[in-house]
PDB file of N, CA and C in Angstrom:
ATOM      1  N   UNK A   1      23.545  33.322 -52.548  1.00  0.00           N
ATOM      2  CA  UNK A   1      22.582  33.006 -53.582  1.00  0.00           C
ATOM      3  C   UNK A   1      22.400  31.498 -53.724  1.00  0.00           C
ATOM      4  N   UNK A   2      23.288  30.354 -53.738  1.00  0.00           N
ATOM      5  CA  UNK A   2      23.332  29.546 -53.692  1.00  0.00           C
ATOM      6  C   UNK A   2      23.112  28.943 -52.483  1.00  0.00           C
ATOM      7  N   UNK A   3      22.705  29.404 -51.447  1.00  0.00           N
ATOM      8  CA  UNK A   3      21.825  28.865 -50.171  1.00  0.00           C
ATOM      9  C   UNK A   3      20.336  28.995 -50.499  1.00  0.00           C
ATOM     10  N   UNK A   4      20.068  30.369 -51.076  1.00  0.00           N
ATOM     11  CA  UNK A   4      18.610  30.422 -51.418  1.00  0.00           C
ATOM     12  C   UNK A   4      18.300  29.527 -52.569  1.00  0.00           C
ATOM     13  N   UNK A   5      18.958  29.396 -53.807  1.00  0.00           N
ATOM     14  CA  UNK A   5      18.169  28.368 -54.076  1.00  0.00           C
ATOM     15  C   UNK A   5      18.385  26.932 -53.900  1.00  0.00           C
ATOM     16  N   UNK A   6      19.332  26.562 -52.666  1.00  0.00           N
ATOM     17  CA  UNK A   6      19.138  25.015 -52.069  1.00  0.00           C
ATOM     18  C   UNK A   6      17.764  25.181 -51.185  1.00  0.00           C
ATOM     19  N   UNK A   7      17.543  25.938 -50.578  1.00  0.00           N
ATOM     20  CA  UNK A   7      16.170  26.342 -49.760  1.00  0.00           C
ATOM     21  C   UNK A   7      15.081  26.269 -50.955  1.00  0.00           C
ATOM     22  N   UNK A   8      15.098  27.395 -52.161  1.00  0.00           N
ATOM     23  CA  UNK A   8      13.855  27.078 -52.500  1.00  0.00           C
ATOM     24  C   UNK A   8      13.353  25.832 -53.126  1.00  0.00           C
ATOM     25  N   UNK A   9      14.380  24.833 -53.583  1.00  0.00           N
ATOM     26  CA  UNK A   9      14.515  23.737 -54.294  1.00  0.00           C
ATOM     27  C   UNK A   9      14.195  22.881 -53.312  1.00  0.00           C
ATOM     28  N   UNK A  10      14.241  22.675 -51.836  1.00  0.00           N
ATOM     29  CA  UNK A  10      14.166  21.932 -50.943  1.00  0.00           C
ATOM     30  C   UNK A  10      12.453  21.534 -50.873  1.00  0.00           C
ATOM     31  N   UNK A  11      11.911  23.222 -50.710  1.00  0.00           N
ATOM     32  CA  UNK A  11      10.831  23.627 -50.153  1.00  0.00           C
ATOM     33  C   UNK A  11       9.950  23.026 -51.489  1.00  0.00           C
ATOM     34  N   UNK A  12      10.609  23.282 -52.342  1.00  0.00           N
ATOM     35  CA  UNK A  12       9.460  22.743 -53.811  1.00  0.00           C
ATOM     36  C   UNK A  12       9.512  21.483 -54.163  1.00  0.00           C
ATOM     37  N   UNK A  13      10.606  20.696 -53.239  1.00  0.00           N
ATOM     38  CA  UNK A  13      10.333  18.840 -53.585  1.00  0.00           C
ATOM     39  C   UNK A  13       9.584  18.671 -52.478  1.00  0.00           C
ATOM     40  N   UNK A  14       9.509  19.360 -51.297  1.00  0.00           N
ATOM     41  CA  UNK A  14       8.901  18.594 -50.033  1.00  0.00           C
ATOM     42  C   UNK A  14       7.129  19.382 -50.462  1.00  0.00           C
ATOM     43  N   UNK A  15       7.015  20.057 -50.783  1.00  0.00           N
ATOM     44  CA  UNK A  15       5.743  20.457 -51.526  1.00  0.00           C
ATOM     45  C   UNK A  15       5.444  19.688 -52.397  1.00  0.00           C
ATOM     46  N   UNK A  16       5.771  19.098 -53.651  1.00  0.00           N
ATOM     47  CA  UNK A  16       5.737  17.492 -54.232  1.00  0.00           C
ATOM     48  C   UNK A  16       5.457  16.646 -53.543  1.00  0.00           C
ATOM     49  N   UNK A  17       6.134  16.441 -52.763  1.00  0.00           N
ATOM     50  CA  UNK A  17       6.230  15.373 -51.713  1.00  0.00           C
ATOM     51  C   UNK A  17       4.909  15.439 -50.857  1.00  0.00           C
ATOM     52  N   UNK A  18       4.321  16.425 -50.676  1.00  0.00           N
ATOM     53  CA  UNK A  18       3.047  16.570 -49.862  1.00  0.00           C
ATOM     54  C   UNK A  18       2.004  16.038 -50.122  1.00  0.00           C
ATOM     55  N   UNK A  19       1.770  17.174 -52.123  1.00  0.00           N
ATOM     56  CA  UNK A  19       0.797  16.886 -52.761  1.00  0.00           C
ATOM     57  C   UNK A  19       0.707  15.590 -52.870  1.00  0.00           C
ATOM     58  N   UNK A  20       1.591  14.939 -53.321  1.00  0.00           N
ATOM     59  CA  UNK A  20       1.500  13.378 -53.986  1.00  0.00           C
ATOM     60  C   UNK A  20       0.492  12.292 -52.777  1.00  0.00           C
ATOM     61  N   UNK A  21       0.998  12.917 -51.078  1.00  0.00           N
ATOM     62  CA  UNK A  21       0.238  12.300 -50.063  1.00  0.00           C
ATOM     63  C   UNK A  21      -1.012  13.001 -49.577  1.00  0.00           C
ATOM     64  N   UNK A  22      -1.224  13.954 -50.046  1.00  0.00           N
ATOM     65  CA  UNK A  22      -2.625  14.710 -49.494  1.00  0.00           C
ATOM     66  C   UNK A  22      -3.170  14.239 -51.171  1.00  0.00           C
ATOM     67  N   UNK A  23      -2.884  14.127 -52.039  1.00  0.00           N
ATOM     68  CA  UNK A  23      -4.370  14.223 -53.108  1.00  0.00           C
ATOM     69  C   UNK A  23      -4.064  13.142 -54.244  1.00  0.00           C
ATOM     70  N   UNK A  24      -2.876  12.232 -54.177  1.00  0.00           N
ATOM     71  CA  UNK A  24      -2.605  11.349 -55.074  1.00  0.00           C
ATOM     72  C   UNK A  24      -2.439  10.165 -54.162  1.00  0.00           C
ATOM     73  N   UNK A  25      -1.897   9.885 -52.998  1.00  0.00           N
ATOM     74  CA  UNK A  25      -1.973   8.608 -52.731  1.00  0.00           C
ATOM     75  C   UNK A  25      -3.161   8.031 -51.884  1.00  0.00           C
ATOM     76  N   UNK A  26      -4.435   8.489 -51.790  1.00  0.00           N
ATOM     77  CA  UNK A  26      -5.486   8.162 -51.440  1.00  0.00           C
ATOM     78  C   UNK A  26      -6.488   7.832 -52.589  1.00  0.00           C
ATOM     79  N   UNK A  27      -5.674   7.975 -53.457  1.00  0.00           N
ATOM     80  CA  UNK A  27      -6.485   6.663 -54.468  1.00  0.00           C
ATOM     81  C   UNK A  27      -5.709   5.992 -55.263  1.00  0.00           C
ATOM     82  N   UNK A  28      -4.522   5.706 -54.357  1.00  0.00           N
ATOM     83  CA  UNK A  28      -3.470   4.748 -55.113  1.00  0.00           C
ATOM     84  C   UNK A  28      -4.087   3.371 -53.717  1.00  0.00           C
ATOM     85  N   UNK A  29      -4.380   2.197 -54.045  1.00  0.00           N
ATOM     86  CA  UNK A  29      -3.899   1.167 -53.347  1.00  0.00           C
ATOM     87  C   UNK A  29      -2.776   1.013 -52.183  1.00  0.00           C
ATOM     88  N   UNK A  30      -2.566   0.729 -51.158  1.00  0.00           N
ATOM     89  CA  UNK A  30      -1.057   1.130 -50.516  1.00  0.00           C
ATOM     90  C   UNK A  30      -0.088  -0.442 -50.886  1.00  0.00           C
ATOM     91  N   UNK A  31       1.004   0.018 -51.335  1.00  0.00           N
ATOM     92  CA  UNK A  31       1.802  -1.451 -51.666  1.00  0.00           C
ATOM     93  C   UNK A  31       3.131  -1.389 -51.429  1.00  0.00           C
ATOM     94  N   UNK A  32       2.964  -0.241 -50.502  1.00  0.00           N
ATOM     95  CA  UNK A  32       4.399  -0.268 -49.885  1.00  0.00           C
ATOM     96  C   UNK A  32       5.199  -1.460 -48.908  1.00  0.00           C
ATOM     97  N   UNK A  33       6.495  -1.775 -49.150  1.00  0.00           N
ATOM     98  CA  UNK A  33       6.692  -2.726 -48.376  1.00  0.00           C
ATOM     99  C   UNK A  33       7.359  -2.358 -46.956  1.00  0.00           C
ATOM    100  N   UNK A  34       8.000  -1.248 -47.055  1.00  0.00           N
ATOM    101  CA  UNK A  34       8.348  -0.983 -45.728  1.00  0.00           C
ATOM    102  C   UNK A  34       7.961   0.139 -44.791  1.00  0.00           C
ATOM    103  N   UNK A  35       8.493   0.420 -44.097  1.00  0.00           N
ATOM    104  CA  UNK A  35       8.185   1.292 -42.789  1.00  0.00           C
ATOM    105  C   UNK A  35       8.951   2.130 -42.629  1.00  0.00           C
ATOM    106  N   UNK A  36       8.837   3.606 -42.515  1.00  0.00           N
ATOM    107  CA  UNK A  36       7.565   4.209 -43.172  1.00  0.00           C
ATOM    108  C   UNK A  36       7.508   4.395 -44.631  1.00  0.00           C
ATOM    109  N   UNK A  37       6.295   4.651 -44.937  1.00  0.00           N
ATOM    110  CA  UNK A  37       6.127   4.726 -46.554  1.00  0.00           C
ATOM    111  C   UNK A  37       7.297   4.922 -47.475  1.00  0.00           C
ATOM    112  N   UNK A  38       6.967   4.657 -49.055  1.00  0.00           N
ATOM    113  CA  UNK A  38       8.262   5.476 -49.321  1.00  0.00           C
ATOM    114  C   UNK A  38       8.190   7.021 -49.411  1.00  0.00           C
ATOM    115  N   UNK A  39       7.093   7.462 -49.416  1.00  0.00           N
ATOM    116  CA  UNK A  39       6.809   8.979 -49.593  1.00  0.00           C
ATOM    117  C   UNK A  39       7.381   9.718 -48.214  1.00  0.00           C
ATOM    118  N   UNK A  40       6.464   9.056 -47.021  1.00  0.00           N
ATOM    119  CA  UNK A  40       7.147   9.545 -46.175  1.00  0.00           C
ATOM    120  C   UNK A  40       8.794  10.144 -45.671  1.00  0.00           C
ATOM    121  N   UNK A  41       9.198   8.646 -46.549  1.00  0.00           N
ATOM    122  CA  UNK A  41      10.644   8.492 -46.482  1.00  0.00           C
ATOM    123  C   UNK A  41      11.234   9.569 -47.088  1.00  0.00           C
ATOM    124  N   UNK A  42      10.988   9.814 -48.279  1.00  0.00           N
ATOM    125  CA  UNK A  42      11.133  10.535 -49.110  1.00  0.00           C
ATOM    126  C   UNK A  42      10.973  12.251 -48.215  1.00  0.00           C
ATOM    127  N   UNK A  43      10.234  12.623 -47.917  1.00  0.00           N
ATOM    128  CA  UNK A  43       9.784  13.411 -47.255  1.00  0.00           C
ATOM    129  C   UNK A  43      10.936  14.276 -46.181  1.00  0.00           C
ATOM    130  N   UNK A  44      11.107  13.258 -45.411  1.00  0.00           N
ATOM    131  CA  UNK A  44      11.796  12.795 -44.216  1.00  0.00           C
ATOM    132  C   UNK A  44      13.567  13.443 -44.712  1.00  0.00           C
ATOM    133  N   UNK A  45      13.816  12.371 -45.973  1.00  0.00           N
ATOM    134  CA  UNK A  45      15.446  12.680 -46.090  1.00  0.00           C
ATOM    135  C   UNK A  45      15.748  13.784 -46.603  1.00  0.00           C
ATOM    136  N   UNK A  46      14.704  14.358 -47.655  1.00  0.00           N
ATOM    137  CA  UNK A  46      14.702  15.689 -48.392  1.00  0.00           C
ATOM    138  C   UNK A  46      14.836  16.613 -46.962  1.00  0.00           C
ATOM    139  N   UNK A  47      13.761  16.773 -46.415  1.00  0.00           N
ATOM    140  CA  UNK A  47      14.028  17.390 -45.124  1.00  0.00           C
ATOM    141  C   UNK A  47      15.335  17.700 -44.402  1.00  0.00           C
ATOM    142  N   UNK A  48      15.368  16.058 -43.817  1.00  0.00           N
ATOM    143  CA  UNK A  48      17.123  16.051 -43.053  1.00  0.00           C
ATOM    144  C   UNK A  48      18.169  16.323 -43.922  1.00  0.00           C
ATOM    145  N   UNK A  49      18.034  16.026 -45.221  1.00  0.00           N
ATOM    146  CA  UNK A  49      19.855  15.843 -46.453  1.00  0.00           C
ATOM    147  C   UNK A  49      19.604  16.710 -46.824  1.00  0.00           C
ATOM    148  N   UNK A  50      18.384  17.597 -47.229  1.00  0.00           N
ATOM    149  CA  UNK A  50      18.849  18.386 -48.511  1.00  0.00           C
ATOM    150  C   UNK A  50      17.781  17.820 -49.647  1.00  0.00           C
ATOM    151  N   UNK A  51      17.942  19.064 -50.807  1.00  0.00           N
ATOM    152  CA  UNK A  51      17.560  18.198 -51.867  1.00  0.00           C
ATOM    153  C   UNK A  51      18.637  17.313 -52.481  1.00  0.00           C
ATOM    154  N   UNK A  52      19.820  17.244 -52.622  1.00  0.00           N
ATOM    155  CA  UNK A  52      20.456  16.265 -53.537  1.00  0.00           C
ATOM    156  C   UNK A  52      20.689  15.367 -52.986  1.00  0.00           C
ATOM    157  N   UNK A  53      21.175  15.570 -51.988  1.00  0.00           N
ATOM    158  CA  UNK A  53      21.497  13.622 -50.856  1.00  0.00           C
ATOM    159  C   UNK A  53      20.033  12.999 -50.822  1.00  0.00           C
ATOM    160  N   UNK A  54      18.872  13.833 -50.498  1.00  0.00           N
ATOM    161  CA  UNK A  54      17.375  13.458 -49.756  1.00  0.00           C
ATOM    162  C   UNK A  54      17.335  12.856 -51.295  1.00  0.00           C
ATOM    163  N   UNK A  55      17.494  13.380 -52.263  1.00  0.00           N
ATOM    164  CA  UNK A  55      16.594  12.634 -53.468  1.00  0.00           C
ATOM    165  C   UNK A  55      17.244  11.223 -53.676  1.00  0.00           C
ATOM    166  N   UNK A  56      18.261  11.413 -53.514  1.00  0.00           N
ATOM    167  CA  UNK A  56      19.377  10.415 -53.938  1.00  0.00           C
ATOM    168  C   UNK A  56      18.721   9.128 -53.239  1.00  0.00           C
ATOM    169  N   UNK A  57      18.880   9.313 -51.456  1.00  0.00           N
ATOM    170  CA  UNK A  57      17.979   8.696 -50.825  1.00  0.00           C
ATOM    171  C   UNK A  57      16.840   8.090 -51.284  1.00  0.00           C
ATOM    172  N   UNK A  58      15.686   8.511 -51.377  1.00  0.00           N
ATOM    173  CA  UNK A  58      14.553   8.472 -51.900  1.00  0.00           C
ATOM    174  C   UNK A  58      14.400   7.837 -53.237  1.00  0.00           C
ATOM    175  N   UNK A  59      15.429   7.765 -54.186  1.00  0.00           N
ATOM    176  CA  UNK A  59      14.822   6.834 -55.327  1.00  0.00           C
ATOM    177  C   UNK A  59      15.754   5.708 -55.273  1.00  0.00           C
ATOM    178  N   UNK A  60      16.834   5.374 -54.194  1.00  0.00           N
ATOM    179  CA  UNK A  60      17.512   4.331 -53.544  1.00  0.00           C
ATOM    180  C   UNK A  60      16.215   3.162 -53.146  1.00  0.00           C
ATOM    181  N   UNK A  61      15.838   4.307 -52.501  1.00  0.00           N
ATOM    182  CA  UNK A  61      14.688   3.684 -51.395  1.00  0.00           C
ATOM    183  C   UNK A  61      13.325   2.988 -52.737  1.00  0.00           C
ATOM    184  N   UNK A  62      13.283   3.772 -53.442  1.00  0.00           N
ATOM    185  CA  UNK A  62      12.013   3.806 -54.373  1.00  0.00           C
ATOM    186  C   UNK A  62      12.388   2.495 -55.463  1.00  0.00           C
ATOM    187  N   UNK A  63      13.804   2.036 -55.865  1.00  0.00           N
ATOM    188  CA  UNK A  63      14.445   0.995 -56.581  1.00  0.00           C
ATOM    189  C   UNK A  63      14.836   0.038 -55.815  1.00  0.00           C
ATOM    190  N   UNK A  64      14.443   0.016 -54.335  1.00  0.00           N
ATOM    191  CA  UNK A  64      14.558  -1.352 -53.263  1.00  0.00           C
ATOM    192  C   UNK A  64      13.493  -1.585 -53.181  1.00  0.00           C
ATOM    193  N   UNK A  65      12.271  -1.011 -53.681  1.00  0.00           N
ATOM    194  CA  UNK A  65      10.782  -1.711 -53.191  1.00  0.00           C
ATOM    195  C   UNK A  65       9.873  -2.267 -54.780  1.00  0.00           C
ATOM    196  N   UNK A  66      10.426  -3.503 -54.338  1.00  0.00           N
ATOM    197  CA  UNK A  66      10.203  -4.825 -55.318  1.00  0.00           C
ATOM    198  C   UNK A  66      10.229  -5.820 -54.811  1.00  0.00           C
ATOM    199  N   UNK A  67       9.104  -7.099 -55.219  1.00  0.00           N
ATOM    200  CA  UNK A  67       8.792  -8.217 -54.915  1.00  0.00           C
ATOM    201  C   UNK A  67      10.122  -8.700 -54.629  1.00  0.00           C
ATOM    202  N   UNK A  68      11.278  -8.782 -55.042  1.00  0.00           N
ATOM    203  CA  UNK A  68      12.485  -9.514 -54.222  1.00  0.00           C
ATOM    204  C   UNK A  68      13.411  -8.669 -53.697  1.00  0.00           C
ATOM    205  N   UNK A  69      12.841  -7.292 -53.500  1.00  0.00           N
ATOM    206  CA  UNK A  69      13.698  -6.196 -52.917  1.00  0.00           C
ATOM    207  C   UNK A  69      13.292  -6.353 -50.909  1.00  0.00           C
ATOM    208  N   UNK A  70      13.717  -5.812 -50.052  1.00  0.00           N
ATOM    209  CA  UNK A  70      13.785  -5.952 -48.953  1.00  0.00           C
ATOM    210  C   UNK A  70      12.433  -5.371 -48.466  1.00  0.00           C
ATOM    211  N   UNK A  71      12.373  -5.204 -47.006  1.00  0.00           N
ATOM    212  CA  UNK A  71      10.848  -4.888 -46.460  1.00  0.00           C
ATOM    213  C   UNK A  71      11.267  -4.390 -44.978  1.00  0.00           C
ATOM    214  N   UNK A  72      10.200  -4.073 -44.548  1.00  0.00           N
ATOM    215  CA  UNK A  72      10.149  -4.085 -42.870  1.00  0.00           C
ATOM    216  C   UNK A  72      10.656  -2.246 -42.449  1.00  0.00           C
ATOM    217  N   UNK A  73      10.920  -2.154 -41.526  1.00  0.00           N
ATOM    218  CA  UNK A  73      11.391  -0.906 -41.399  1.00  0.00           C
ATOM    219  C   UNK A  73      12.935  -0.273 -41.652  1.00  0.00           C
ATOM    220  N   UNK A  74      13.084   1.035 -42.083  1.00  0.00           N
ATOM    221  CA  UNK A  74      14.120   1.329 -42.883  1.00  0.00           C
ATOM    222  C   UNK A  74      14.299   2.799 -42.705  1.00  0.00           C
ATOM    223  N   UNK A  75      14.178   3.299 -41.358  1.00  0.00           N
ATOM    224  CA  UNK A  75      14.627   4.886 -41.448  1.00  0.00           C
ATOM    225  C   UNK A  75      15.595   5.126 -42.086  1.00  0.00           C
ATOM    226  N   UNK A  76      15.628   6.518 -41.879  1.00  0.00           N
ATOM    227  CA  UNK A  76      16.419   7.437 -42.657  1.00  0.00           C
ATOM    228  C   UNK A  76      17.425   7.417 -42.346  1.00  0.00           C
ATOM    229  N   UNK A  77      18.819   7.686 -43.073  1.00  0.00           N
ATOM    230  CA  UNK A  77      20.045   7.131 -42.041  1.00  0.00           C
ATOM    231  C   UNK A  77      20.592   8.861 -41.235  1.00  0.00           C
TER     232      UNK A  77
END
């Protein structure tokens, strides 16, 4: 039971994760600083970690992207 809902919890952030790039970030400005997006990123670790490591990831990633926060490319580890 507790596999199914790490699966369905997975499947319903990376569905978040979609919407936000199919119908919300095409009329956001892009001001991302690194490579790849942070959504992508986001995307990406939820995928590979899981939901709790991937999120963890992802707002790591989302509290490093600031004018004196770092840049450039930054896969997933």
């Amino acid at each position: 039971m507790v596999h199914y809902a790490k699966f369905a919890l997975r499947l319903f952030l990376l569905g978040l994760i979609r919407f936000y790039q199919v119908c919300l970030s095409p009329t956001i400005p892009s001001s991302c600083r690194f490579y790849p997006s942070c959504s992508a990123y986001a995307y990406e670790a939820v995928a590979k970690w899981g939901p709790w490591r991937g999120t963890r990831l992802a707002v790591r990633r989302l509290l490093s992207c600031r004018p004196w926060g770092g840049h450039g490319y930054d896969p997933v580890p």
